[in-house]
Every structure is written in C-alpha cells, then in structure tokens.
Protein backbone atom coordinates (compact mmCIF):
# COMPACT_ATOMS: atom_id res chain seq x y z
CA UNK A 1 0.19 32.37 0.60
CA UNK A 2 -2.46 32.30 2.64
CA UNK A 3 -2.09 31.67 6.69
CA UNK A 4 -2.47 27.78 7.87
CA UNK A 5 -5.14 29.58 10.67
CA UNK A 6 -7.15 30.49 7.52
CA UNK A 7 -6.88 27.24 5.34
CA UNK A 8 -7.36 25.01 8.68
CA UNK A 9 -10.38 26.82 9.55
CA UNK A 10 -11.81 26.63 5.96
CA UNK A 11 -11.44 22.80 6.23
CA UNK A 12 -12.67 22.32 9.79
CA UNK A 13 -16.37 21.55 8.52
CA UNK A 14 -15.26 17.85 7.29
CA UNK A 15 -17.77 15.76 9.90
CA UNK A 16 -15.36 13.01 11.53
CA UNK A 17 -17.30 9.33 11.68
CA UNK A 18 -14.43 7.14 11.87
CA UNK A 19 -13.00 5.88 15.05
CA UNK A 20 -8.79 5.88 15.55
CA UNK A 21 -9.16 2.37 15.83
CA UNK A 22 -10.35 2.14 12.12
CA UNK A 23 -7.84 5.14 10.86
CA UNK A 24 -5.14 2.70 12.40
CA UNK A 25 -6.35 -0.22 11.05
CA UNK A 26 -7.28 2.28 6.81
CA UNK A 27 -3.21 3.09 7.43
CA UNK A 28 -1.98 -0.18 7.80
CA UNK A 29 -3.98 -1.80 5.58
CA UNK A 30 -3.59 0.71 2.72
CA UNK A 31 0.04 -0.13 3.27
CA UNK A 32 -0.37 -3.37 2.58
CA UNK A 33 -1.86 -3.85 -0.77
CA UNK A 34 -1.55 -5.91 -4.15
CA UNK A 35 1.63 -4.30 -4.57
CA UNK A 36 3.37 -6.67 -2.08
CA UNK A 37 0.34 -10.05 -2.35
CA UNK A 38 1.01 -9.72 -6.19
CA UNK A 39 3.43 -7.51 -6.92
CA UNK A 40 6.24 -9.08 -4.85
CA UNK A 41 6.50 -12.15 -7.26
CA UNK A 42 6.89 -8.99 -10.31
CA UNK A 43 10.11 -7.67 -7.68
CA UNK A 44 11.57 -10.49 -7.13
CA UNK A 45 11.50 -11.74 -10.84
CA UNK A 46 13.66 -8.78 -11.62
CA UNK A 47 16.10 -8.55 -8.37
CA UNK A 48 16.07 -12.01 -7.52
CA UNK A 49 17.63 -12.29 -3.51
CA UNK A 50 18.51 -8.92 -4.03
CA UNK A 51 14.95 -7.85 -3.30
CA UNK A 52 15.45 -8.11 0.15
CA UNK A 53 17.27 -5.00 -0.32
CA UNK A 54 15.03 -3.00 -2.28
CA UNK A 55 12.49 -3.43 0.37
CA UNK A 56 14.46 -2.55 2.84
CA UNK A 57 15.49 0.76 0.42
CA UNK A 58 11.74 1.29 -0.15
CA UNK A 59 11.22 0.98 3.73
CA UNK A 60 13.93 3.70 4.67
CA UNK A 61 11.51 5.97 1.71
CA UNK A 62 8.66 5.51 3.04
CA UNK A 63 10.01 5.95 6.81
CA UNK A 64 10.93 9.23 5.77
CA UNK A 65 8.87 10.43 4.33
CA UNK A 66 6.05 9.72 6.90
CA UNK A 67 8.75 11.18 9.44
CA UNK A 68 8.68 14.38 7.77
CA UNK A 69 5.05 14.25 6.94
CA UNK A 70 4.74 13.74 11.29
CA UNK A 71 6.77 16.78 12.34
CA UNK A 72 4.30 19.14 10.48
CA UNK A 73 1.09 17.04 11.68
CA UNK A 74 2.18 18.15 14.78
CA UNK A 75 3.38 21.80 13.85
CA UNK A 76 0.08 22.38 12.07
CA UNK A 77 -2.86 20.12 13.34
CA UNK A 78 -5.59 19.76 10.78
CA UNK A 79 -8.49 17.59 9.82
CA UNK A 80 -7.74 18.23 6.14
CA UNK A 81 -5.51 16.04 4.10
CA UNK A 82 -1.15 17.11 3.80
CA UNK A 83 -2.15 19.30 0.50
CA UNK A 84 -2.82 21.90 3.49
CA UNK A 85 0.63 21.70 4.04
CA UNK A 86 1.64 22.20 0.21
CA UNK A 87 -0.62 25.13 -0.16
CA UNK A 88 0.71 26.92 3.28
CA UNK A 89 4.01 26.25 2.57
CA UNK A 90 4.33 26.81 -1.51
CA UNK A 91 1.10 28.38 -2.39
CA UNK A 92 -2.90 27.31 -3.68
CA UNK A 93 -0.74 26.27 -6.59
CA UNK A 94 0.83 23.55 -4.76
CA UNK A 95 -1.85 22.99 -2.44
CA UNK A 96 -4.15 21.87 -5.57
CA UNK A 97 -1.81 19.83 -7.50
CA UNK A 98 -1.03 17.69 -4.62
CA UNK A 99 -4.27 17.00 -3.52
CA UNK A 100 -5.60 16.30 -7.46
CA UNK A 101 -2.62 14.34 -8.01
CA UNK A 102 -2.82 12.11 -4.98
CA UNK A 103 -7.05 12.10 -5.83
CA UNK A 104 -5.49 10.40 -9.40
CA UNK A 105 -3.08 8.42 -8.23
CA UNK A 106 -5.88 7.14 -5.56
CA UNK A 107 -8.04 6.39 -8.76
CA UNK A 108 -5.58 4.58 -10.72
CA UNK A 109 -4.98 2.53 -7.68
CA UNK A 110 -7.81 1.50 -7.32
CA UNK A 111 -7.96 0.34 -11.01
CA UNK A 112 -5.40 -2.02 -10.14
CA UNK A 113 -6.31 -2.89 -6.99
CA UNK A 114 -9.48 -4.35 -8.72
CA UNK A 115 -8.23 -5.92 -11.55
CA UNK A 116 -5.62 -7.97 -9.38
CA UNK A 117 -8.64 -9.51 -6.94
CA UNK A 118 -10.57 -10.12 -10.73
CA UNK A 119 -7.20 -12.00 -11.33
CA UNK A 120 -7.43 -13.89 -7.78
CA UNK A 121 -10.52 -14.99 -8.25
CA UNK A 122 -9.61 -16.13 -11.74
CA UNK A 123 -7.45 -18.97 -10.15
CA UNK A 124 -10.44 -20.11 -7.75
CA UNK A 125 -13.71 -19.71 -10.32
CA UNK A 126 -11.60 -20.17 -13.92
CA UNK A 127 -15.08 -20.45 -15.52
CA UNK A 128 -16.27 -17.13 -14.71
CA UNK A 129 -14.80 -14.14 -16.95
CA UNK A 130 -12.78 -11.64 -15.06
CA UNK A 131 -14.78 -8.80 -16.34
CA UNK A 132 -17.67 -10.28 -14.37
CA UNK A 133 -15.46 -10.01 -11.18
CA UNK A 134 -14.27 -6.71 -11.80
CA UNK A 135 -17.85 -5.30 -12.13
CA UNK A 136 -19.02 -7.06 -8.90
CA UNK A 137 -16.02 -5.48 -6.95
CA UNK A 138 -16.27 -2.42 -8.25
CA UNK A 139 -19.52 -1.78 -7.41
CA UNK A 140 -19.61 -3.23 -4.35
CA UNK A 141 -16.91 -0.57 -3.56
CA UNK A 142 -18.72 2.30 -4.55
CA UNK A 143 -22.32 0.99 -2.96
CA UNK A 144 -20.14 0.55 0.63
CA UNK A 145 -18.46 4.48 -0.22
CA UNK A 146 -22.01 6.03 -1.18
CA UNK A 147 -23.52 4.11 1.89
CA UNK A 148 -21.75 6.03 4.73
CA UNK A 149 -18.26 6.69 6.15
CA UNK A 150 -19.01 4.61 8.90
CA UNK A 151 -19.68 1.79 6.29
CA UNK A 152 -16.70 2.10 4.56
CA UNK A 153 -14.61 2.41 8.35
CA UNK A 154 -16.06 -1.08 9.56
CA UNK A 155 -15.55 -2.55 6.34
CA UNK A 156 -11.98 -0.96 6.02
CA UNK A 157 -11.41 -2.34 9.49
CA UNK A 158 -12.32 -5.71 8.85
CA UNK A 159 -10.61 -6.33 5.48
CA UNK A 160 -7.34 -4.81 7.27
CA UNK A 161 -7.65 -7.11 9.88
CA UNK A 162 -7.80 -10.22 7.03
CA UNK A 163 -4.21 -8.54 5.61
CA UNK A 164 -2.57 -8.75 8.19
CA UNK A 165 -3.61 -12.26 9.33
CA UNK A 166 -2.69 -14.19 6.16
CA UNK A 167 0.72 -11.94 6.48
CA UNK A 168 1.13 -13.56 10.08
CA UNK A 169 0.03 -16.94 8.84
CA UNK A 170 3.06 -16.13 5.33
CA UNK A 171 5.54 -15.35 7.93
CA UNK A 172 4.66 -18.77 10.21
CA UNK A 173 4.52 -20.82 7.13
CA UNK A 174 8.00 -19.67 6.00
CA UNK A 175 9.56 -20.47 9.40
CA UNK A 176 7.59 -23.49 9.80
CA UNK A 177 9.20 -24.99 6.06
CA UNK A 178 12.91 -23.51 6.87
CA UNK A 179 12.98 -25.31 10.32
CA UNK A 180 10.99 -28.29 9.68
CA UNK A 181 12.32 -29.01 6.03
CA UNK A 182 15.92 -30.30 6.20
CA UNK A 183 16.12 -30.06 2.66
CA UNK A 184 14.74 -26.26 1.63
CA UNK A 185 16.87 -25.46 4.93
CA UNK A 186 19.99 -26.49 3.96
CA UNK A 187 19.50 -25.13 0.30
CA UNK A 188 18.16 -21.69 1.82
CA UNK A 189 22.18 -20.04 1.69
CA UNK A 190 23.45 -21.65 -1.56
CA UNK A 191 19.96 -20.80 -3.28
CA UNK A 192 21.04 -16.69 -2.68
CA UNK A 193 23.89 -16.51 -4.35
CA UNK A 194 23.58 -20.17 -6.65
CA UNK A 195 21.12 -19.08 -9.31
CA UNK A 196 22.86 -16.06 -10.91
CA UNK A 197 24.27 -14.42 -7.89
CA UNK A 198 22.73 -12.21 -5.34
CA UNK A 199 21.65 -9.86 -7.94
CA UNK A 200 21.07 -11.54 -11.06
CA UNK A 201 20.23 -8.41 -13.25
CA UNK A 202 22.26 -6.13 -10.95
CA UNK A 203 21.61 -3.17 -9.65
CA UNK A 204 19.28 -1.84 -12.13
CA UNK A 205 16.99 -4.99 -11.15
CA UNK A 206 17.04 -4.16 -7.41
CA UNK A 207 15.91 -0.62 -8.38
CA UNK A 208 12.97 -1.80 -10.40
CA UNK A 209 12.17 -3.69 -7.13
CA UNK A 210 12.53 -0.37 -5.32
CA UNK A 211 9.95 0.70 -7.67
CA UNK A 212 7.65 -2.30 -6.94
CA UNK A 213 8.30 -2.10 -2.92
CA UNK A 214 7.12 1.35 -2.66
CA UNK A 215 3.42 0.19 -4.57
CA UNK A 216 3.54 -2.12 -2.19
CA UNK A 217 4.50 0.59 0.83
C-alpha cells in the first residue's frame, strides 16, 4: 500500500475554483435531491406514518457515516476525493473501485435526477413530450460542466439556495394548515394510527423507506 504522503501529493495538482461558500451550499444541496421532492411520496406509500422512522433510521446512516468519513478528513487532509482513503487504507484495489463506483453511481444519479424534473415539468407543460425536457436538461448540464468549475459552483450555489427555500416554505405551510385548520388538526393523531396502523405493511415497509430516505440523504 502505498504511503497517504505519496497518494496526497500525486493528487495535489487538482486546481481549486470553488469557494467554501459554494462547497457548503454543492453538500447540502446534493443532500437534498429528488429522492426526498419525489421520492418521499414512493416512502411513504410503502411505510405509511411509519416513515417518520425510516428517516430518522436513514439520518442516524448517514450521520455516521459522514462522522467517520470526518475523523480521517482530519487525520489525512487531501484535495482528492475519500477513494484516497480506500486506497491508503486497503490498497489501489480499493482505492479504484470506490472512486469508479461512486463515478457510476454519480452517473446513474444523474439519470434520475433528470428524468424526475422531465416528469415535473410534465405536470406544468403536458403538451410537450418528456423526452424533449430531458434533452434540454441534459444538455444544459453538460454545457454549464464543460463551461468552467466556476460555472457549475455559481450555478450549484444558486439552485441549492432554491432547495432549501421551497423546503422552508414545505415546513411553514405544514405548520400553517395544522394550526390554522381545526379540522386536519384534530384528525392529525387519529390519522397515524386510523388507516392501517402506524405501520401498515410493517416493518419490511419502513425498511423500503430506509431505502428511499437514504436516496434522498
């Protein structure tokens, strides 16, 4: 296995244009994706209330993993991506089938990521074919990526920023119709547990969610 010294200094050339204010903003808004816009109706179809929980399961995931994934950012500082870390650790082996892998998983991604906005835009402009939509996107993504990193940073930035504003504006909405709405307020206990029961396709439904939650994560 070859020393981190040696595989940090081999990836120390990678030029760095983007700002911490847009890496913040790329994190959270790759966290926030289709998988919880669209694919939170998919989770709670199969674990009904329960879904609250397999959110919360995906969360405690997620959390950490990104805890481990800190204490050897810190341990071994490097510009390169955490495949440094699989290489060092468990050999070039490792190192290459983490970063490929999480290069294809990236790709299929954004696959989906497309076709869900061609589905969007399908409920605003139902006269225009989706395929139409899907081409647009798609290459608008790849002129903004071949432009510049910068490009792709303020354009990251921005679309982050969108996120987690309609997320804000969800979450206001929600507390606006409980409180307001006598009637959806007093139903909001008996409709947990009324309608099949907290988990209406038991546990095996709130682990599909899990599933779901971590797309969205």
């Amino acid at each position: 296995m070859d020393s981190f010294e040696k595989i940090q200094s081999r990836e120390a050339g990678l030029h760095k244009k983007l700002t911490a204010k847009q890496m913040a903003m790329i994190a959270i808004g790759g966290a926030i994706g289709t998988g919880l816009f669209m694919g939170s109706k998919f989770a709670i179809s199969f674990a009904g209330p329960g879904v609250i929980l397999s959110y919360a399961i995906g969360g405690l995931i997620a959390f950490a993993l990104m805890a481990c994934l800190a204490e050897m950012t810190v341990q071994h500082p490097t510009s390169g991506s955490f495949g440094a870390y699989a290489e060092h650790y468990m050999g070039p082996l490792a190192g290459f089938l983490v970063r490929y892998s999480y290069w294809a998983c990236i790709v299929l991604a954004v696959g989906t990521e497309i076709t869900a906005v061609a589905d969007y835009m399908k409920m605003w402009f139902p006269h225009v074919a989706s395929w139409i939509w899907i081409v647009f996107f798609s290459g608008t993504l790849l002129a903004v990526n071949a432009y510049s990193v910068k490009a792709f940073g303020l354009v990251e930035y921005w679309f982050s920023t969108i996120k987690i504003f309609a997320i804000v504006v969800f979450i206001l909405l929600a507390i606006s119709i409980l409180t307001q709405s006598h009637n959806v307020g007093h139903q909001l206990a008996t409709n947990l547990i009324g309608q099949g029961g907290f988990m209406p396709n038991g546990v095996k439904g709130v682990w599909i969610g899990v599933i779901i939650s971590i797309l969205a994560i």
